[in-house]
PDB file of N, CA and C in Angstrom:
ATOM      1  N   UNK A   1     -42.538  23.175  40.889  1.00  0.00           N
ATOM      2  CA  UNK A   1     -41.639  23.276  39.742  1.00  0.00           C
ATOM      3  C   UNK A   1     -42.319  22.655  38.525  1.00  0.00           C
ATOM      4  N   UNK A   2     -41.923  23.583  37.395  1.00  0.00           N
ATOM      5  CA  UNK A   2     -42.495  23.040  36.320  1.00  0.00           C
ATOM      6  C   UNK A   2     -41.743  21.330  35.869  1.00  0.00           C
ATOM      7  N   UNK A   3     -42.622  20.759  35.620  1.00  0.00           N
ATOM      8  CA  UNK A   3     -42.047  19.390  34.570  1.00  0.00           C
ATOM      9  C   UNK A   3     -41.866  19.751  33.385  1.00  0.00           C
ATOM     10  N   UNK A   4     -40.900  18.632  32.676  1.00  0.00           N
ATOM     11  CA  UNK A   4     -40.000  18.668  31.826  1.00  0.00           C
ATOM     12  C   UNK A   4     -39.090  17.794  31.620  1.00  0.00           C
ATOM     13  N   UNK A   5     -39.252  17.048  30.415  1.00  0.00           N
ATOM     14  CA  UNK A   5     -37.978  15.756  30.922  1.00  0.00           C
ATOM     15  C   UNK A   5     -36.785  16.118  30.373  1.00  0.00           C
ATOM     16  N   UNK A   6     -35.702  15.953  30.465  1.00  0.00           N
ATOM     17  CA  UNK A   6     -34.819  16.646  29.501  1.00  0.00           C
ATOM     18  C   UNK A   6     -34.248  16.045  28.328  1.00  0.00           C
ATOM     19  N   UNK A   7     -35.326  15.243  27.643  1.00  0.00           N
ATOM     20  CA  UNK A   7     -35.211  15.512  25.947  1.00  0.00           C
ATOM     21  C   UNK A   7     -36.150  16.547  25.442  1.00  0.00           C
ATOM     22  N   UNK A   8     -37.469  16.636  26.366  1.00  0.00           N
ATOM     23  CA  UNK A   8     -38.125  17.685  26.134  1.00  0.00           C
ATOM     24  C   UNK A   8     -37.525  19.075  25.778  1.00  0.00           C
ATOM     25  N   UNK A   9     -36.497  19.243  26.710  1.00  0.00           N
ATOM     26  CA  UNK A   9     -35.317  20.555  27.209  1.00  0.00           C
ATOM     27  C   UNK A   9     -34.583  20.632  25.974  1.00  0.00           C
ATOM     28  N   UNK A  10     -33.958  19.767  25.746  1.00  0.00           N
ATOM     29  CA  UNK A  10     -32.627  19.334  25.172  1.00  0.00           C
ATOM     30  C   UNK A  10     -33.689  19.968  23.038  1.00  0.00           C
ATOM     31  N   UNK A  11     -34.596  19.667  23.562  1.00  0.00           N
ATOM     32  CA  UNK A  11     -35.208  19.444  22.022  1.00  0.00           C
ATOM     33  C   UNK A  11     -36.040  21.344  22.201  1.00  0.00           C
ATOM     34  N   UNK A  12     -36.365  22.164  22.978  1.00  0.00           N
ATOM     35  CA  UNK A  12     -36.378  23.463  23.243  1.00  0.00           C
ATOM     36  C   UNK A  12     -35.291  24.183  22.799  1.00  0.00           C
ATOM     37  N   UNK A  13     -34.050  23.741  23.381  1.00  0.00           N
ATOM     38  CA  UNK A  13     -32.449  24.589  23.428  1.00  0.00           C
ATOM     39  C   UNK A  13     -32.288  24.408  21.260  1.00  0.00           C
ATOM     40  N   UNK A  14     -32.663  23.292  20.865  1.00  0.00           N
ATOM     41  CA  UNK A  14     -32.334  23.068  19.629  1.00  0.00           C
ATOM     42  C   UNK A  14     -32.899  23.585  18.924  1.00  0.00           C
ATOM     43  N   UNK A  15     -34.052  24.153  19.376  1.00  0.00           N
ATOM     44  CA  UNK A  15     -35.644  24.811  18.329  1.00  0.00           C
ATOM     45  C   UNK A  15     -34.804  26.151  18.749  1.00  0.00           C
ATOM     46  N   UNK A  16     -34.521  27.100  19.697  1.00  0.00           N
ATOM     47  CA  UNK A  16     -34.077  28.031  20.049  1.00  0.00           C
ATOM     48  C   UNK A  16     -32.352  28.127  18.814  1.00  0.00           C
ATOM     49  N   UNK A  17     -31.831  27.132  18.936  1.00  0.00           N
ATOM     50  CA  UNK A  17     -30.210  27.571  17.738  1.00  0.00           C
ATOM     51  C   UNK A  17     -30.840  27.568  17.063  1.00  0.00           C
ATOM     52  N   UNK A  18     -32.300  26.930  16.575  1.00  0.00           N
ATOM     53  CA  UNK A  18     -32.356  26.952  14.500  1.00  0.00           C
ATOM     54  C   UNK A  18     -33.024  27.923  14.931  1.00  0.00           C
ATOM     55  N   UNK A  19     -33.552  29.183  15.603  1.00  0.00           N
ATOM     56  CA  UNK A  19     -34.134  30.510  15.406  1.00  0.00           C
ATOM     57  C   UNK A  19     -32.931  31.604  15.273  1.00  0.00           C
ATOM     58  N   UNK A  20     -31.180  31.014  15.691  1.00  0.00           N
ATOM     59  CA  UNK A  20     -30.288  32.180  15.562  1.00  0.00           C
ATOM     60  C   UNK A  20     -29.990  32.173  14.194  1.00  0.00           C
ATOM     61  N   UNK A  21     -30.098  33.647  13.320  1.00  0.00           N
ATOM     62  CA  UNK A  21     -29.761  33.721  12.256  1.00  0.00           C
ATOM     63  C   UNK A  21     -28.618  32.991  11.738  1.00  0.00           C
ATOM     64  N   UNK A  22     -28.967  32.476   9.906  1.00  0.00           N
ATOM     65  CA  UNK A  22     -27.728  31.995   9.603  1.00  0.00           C
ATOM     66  C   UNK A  22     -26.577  32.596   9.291  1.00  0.00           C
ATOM     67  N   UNK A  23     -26.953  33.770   9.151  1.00  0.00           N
ATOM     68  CA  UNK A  23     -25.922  34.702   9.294  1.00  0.00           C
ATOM     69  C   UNK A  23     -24.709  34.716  10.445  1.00  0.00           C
ATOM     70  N   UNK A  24     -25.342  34.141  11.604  1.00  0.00           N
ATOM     71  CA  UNK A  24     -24.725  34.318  12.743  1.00  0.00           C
ATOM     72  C   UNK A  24     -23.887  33.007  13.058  1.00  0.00           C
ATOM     73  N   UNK A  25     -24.627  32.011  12.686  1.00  0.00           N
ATOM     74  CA  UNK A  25     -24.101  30.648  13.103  1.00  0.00           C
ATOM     75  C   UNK A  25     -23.286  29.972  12.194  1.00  0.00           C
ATOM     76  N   UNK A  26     -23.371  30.752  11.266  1.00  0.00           N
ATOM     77  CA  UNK A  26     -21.701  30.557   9.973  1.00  0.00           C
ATOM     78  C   UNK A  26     -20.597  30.904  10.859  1.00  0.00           C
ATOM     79  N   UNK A  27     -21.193  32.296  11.266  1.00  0.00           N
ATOM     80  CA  UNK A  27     -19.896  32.585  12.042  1.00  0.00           C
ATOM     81  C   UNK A  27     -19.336  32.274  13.239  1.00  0.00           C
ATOM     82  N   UNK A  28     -20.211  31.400  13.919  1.00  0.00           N
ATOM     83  CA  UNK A  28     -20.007  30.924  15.050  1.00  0.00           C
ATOM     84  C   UNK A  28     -18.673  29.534  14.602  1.00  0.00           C
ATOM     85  N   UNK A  29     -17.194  29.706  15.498  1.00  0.00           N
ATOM     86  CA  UNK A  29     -16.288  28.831  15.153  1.00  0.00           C
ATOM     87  C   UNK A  29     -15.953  27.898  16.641  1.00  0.00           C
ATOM     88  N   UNK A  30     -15.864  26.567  16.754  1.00  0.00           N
ATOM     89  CA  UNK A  30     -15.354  25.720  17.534  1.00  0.00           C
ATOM     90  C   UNK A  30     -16.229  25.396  18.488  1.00  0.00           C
ATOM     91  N   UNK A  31     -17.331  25.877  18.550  1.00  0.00           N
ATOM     92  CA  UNK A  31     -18.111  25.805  19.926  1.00  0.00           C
ATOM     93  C   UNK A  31     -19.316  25.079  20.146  1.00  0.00           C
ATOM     94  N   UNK A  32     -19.283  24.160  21.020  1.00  0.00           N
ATOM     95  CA  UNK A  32     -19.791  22.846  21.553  1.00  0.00           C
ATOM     96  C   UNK A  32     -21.596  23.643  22.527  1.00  0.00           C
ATOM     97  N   UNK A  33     -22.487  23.042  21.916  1.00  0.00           N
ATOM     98  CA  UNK A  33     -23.788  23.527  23.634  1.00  0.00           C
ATOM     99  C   UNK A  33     -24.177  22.053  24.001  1.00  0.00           C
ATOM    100  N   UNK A  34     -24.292  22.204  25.032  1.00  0.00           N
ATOM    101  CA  UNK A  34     -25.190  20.879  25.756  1.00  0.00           C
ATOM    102  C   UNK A  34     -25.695  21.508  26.708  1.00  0.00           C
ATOM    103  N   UNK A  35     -26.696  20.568  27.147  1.00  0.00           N
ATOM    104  CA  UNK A  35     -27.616  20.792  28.398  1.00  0.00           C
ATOM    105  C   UNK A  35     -27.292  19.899  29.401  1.00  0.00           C
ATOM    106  N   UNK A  36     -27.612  20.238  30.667  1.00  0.00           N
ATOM    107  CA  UNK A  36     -27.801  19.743  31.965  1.00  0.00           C
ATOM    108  C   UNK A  36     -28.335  20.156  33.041  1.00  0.00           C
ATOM    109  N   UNK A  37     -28.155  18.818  34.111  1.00  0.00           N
ATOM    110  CA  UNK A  37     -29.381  19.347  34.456  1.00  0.00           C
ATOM    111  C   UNK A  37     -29.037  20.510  35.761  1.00  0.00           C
ATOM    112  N   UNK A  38     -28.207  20.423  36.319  1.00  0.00           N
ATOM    113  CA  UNK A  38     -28.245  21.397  36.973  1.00  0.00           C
ATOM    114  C   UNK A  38     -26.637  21.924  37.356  1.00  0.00           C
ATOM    115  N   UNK A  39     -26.440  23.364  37.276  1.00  0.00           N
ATOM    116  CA  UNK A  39     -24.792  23.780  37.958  1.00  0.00           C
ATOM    117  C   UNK A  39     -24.220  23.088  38.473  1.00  0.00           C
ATOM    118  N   UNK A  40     -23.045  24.010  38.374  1.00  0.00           N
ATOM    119  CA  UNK A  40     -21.842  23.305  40.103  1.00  0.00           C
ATOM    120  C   UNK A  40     -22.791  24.320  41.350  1.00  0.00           C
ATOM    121  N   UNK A  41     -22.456  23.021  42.205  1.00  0.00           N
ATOM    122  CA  UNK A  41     -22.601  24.104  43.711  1.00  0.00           C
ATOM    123  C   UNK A  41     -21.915  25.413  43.739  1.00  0.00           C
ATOM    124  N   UNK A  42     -22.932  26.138  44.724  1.00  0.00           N
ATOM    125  CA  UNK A  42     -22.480  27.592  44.456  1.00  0.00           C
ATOM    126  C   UNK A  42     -23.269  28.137  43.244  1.00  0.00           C
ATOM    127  N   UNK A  43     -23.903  27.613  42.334  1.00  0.00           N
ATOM    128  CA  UNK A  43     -24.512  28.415  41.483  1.00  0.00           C
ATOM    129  C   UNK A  43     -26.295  27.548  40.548  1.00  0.00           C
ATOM    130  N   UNK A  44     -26.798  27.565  41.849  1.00  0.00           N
ATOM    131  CA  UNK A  44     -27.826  26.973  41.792  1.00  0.00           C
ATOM    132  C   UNK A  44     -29.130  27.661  40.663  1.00  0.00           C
ATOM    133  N   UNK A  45     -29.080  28.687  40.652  1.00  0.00           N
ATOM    134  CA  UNK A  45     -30.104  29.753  39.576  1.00  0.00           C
ATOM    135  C   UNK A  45     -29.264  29.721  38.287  1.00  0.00           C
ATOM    136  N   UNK A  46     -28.149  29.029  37.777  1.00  0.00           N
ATOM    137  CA  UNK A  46     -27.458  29.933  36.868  1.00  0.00           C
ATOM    138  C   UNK A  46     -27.708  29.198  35.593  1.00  0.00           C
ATOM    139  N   UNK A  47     -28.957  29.753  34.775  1.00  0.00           N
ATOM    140  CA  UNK A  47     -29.625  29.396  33.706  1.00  0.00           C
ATOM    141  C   UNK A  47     -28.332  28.761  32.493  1.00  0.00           C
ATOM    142  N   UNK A  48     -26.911  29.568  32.356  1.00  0.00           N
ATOM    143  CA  UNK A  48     -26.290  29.255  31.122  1.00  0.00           C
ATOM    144  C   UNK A  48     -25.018  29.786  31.325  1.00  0.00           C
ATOM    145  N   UNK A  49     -24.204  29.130  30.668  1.00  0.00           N
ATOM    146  CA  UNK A  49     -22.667  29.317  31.061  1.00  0.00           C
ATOM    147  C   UNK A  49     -21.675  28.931  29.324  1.00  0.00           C
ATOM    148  N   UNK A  50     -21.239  30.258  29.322  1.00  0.00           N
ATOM    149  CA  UNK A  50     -20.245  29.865  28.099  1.00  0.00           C
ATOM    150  C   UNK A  50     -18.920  29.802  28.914  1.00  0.00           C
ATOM    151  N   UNK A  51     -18.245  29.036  28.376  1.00  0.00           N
ATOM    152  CA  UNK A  51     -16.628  28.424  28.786  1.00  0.00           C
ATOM    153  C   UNK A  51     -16.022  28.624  27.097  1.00  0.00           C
ATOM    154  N   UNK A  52     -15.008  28.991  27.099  1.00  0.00           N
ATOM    155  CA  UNK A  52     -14.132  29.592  26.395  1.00  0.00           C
ATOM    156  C   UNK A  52     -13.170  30.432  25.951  1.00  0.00           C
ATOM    157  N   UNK A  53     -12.654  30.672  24.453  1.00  0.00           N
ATOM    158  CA  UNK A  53     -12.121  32.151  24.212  1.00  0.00           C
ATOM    159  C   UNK A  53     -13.250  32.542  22.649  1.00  0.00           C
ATOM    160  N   UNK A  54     -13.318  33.862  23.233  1.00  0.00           N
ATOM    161  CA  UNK A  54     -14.295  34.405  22.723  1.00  0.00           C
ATOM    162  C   UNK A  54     -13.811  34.860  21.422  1.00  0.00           C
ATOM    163  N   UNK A  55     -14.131  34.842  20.457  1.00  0.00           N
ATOM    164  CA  UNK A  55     -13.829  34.700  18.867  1.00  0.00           C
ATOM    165  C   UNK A  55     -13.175  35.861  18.540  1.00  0.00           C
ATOM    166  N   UNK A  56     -13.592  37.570  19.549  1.00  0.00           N
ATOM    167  CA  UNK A  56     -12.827  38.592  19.599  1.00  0.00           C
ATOM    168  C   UNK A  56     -11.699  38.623  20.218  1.00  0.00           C
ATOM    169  N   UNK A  57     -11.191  37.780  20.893  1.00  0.00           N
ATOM    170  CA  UNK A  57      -9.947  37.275  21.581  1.00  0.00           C
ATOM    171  C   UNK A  57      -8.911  36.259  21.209  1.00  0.00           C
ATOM    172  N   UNK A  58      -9.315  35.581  20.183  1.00  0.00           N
ATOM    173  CA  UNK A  58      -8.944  34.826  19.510  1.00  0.00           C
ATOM    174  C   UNK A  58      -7.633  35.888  18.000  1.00  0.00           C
ATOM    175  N   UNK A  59      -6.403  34.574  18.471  1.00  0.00           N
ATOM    176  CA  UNK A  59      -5.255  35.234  17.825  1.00  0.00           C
ATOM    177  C   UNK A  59      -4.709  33.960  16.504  1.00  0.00           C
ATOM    178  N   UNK A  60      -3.298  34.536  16.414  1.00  0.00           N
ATOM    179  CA  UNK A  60      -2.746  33.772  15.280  1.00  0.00           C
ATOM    180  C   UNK A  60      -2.497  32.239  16.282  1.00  0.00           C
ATOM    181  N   UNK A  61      -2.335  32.360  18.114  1.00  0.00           N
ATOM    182  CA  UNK A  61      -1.940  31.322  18.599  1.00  0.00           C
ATOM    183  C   UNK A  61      -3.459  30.354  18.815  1.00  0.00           C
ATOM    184  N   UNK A  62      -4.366  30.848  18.811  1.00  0.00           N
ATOM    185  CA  UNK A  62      -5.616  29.736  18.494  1.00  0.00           C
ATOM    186  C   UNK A  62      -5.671  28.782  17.500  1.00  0.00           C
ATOM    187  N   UNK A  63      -5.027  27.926  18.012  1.00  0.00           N
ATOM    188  CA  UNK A  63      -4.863  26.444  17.313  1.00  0.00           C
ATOM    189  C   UNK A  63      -5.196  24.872  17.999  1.00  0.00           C
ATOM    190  N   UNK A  64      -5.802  24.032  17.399  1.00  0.00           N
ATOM    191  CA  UNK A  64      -5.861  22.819  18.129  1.00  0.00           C
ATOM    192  C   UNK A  64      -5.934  22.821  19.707  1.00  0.00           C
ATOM    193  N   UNK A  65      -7.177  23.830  19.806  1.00  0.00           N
ATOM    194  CA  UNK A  65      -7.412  23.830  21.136  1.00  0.00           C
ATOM    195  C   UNK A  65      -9.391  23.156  21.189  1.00  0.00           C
ATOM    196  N   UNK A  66      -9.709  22.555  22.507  1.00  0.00           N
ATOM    197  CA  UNK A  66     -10.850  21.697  22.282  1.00  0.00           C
ATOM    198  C   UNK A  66     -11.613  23.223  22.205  1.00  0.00           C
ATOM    199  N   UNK A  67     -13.292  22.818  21.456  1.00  0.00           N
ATOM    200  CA  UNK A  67     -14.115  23.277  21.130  1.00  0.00           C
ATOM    201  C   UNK A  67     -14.851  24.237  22.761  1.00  0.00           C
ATOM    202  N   UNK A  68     -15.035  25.307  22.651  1.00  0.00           N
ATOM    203  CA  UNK A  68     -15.547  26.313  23.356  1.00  0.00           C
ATOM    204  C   UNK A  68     -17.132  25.433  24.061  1.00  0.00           C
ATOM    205  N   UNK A  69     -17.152  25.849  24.813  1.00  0.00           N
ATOM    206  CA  UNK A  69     -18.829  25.131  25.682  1.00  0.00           C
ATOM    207  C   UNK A  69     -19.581  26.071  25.867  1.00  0.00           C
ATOM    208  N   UNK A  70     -20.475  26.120  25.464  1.00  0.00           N
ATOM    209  CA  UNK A  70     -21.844  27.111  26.044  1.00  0.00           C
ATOM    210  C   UNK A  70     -23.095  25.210  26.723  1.00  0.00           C
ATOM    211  N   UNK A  71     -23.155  25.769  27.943  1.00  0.00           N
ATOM    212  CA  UNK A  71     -23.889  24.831  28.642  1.00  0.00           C
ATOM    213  C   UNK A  71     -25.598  25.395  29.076  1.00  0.00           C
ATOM    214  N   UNK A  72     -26.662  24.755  28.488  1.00  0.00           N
ATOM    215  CA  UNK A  72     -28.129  24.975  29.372  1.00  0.00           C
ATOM    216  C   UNK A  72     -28.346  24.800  30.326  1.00  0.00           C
ATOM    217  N   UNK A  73     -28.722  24.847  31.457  1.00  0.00           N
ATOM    218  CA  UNK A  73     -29.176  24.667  32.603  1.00  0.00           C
ATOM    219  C   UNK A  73     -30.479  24.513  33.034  1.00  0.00           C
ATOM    220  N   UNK A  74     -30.779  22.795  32.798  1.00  0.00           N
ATOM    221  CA  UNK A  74     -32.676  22.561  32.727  1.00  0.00           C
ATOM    222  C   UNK A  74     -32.822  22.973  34.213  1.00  0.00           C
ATOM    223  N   UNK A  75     -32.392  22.548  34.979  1.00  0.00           N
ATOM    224  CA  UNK A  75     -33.484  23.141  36.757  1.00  0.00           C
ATOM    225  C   UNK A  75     -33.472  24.296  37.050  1.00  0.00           C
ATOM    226  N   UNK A  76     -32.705  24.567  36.655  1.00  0.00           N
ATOM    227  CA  UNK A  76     -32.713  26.169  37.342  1.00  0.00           C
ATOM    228  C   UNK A  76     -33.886  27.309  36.394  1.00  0.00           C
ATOM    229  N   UNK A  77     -34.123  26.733  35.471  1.00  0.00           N
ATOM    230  CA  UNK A  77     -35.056  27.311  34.112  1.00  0.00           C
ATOM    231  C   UNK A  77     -36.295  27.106  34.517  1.00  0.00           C
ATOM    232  N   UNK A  78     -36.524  25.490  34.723  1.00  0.00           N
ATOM    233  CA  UNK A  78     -37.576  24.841  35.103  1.00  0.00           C
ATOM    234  C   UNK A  78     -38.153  25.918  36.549  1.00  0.00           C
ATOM    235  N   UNK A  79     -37.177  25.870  37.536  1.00  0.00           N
ATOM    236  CA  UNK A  79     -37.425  25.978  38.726  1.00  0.00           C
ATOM    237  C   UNK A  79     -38.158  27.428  38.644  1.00  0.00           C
ATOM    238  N   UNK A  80     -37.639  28.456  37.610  1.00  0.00           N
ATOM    239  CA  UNK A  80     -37.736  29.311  37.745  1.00  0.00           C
ATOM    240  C   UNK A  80     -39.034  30.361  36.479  1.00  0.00           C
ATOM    241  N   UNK A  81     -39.475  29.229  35.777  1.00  0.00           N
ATOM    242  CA  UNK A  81     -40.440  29.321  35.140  1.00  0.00           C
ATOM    243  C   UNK A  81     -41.803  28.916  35.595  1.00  0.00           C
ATOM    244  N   UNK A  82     -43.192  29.561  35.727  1.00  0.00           N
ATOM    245  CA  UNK A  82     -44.205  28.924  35.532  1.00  0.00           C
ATOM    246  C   UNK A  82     -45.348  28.315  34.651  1.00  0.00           C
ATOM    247  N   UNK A  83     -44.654  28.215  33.144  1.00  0.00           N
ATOM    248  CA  UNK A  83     -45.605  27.867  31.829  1.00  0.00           C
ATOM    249  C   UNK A  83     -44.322  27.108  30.976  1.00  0.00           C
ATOM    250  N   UNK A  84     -45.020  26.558  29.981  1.00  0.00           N
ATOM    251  CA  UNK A  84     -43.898  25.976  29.067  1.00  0.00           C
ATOM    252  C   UNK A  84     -43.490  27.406  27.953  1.00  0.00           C
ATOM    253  N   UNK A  85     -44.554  28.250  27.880  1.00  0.00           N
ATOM    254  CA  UNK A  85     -43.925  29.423  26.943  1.00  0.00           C
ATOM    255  C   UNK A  85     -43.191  30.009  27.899  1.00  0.00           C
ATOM    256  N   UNK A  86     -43.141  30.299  29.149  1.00  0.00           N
ATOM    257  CA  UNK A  86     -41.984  31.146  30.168  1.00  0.00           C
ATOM    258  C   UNK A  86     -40.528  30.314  29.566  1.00  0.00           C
ATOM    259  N   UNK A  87     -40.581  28.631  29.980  1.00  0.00           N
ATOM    260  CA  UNK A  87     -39.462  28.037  29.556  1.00  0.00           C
ATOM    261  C   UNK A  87     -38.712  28.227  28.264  1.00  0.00           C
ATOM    262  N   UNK A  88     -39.845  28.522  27.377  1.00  0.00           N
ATOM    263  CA  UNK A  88     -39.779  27.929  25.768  1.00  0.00           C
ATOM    264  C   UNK A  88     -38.798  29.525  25.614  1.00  0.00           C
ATOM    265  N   UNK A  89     -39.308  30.731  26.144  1.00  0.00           N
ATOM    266  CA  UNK A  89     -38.506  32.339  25.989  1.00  0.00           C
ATOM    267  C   UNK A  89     -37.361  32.480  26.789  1.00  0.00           C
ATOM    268  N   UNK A  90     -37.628  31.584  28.098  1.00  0.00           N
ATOM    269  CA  UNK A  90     -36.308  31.900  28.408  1.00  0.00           C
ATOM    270  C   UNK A  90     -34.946  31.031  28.288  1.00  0.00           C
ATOM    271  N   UNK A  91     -35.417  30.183  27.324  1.00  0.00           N
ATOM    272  CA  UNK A  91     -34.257  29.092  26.814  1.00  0.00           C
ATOM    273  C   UNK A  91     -33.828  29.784  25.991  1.00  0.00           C
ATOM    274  N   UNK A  92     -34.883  30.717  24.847  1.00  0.00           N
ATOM    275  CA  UNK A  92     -34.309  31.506  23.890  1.00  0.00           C
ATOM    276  C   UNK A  92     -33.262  32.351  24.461  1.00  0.00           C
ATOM    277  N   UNK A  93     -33.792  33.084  25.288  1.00  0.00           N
ATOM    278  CA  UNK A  93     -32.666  34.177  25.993  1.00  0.00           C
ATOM    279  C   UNK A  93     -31.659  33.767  26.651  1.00  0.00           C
ATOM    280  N   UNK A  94     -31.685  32.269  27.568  1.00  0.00           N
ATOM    281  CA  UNK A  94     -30.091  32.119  27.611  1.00  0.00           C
ATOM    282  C   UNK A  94     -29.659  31.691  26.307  1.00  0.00           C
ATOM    283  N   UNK A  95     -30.078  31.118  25.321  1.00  0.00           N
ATOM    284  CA  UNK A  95     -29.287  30.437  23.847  1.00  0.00           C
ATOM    285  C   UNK A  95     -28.899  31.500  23.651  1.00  0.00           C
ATOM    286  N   UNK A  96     -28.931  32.710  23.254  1.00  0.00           N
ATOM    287  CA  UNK A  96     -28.833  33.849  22.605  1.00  0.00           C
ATOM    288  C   UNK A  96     -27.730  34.530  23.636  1.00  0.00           C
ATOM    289  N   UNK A  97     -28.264  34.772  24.659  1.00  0.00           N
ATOM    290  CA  UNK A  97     -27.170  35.273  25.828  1.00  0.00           C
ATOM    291  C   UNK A  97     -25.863  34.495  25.930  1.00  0.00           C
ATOM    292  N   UNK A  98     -25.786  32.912  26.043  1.00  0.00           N
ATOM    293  CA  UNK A  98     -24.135  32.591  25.476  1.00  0.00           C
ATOM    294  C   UNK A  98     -23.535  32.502  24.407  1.00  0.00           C
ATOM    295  N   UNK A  99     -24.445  32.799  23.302  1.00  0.00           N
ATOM    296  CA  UNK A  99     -23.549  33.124  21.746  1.00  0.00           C
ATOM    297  C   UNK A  99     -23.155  34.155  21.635  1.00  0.00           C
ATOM    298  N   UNK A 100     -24.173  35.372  22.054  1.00  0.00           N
ATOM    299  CA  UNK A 100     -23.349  36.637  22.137  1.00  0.00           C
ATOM    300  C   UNK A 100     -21.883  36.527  23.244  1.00  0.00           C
ATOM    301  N   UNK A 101     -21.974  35.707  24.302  1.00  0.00           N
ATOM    302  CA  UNK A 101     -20.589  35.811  24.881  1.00  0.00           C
ATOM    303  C   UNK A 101     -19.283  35.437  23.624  1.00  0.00           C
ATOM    304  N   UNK A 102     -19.963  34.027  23.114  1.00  0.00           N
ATOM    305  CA  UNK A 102     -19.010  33.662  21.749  1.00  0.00           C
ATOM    306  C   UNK A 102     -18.341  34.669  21.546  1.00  0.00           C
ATOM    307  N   UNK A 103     -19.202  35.781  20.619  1.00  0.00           N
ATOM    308  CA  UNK A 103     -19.083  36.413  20.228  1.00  0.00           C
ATOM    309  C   UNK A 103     -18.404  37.846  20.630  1.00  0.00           C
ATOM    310  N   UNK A 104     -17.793  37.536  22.359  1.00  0.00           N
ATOM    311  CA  UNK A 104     -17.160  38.959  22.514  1.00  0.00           C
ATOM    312  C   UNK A 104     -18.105  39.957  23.562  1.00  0.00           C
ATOM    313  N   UNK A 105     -19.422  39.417  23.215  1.00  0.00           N
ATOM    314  CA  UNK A 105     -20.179  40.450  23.937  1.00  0.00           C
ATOM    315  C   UNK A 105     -20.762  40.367  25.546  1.00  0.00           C
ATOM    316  N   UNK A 106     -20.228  41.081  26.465  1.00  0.00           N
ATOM    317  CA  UNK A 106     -20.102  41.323  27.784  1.00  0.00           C
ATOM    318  C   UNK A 106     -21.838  41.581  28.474  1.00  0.00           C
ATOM    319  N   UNK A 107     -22.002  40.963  29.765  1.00  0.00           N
ATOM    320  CA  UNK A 107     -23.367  40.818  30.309  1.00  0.00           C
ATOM    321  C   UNK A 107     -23.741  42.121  30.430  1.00  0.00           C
ATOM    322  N   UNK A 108     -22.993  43.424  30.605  1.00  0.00           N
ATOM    323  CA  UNK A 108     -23.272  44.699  30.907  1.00  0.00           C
ATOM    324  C   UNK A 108     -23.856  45.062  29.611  1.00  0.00           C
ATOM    325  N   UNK A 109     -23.707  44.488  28.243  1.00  0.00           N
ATOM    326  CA  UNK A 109     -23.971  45.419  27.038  1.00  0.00           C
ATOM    327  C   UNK A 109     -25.725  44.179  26.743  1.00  0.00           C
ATOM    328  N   UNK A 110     -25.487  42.983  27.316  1.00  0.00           N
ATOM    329  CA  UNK A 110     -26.520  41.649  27.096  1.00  0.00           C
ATOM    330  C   UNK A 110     -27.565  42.205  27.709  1.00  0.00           C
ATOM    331  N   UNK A 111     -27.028  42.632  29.245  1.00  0.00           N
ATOM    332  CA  UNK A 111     -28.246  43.303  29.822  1.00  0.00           C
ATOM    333  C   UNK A 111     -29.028  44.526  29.180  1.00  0.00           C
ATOM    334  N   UNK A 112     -28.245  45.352  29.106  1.00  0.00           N
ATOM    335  CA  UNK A 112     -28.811  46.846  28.080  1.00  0.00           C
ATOM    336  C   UNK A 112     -29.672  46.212  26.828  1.00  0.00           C
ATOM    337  N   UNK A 113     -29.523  45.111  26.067  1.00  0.00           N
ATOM    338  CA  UNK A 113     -29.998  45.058  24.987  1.00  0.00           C
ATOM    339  C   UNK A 113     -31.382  43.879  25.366  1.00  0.00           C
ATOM    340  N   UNK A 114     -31.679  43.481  26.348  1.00  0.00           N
ATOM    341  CA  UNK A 114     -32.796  42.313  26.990  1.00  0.00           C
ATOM    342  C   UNK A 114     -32.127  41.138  27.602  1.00  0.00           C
ATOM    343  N   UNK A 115     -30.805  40.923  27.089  1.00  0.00           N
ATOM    344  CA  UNK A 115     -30.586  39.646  27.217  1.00  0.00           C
ATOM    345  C   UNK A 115     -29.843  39.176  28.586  1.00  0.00           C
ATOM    346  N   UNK A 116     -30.274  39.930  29.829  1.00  0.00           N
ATOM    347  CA  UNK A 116     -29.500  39.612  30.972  1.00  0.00           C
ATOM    348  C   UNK A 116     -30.007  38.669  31.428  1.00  0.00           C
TER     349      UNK A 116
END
């Protein structure tokens, strides 16, 4: 497994949001990312996880509710990378893969477009 400490990680996932347009991250509303280091049991590979309601789902009753989570997942990245540029692209692609969830957009359309 590749090494990596996770400020190393933590400081990747952050270089990866300042590459999403600002266009995009204006529009991004309520939503929290952090990293860790690894899933719940049961989902040992699973690079990234948004928790939320997705901004296209979002009504007049979305109010004073806590901030949406999109979570990194350093081991399973690590585990599953062999270079720091493998890590460094595929941090991009989960960062990118749970904002588009933000945003409404479903793994069937993420996959079609690279981002499965």
């Amino acid at each position: 497994m590749l090494e990596m400490t996770r400020e190393e990680f933590e400081e990747l996932v952050g270089e990866a949001l300042d590459r999403i347009p600002g266009e995009l991250t204006r529009l991004m509303d309520n939503v929290a990312v952090f990293v860790e280091d690894e899933p719940a049991p049961g989902e040992p590979e699973l690079l990234g996880l948004y928790e939320g309601t997705p901004l296209t789902e979002r009504g007049e009753w979305y109010a004073g509710v806590l901030p949406d989570r999109i979570t990194v997942y350093r081991g399973p990245t690590l585990r599953m990378c062999a270079t720091r540029e493998e890590v460094v692209a595929e941090t991009e692609v989960t960062v990118v893969h749970e904002i588009a969830h933000h945003f409404g957009i479903d793994d069937e359309r993420l996959h079609a477009l690279g981002y499965g």
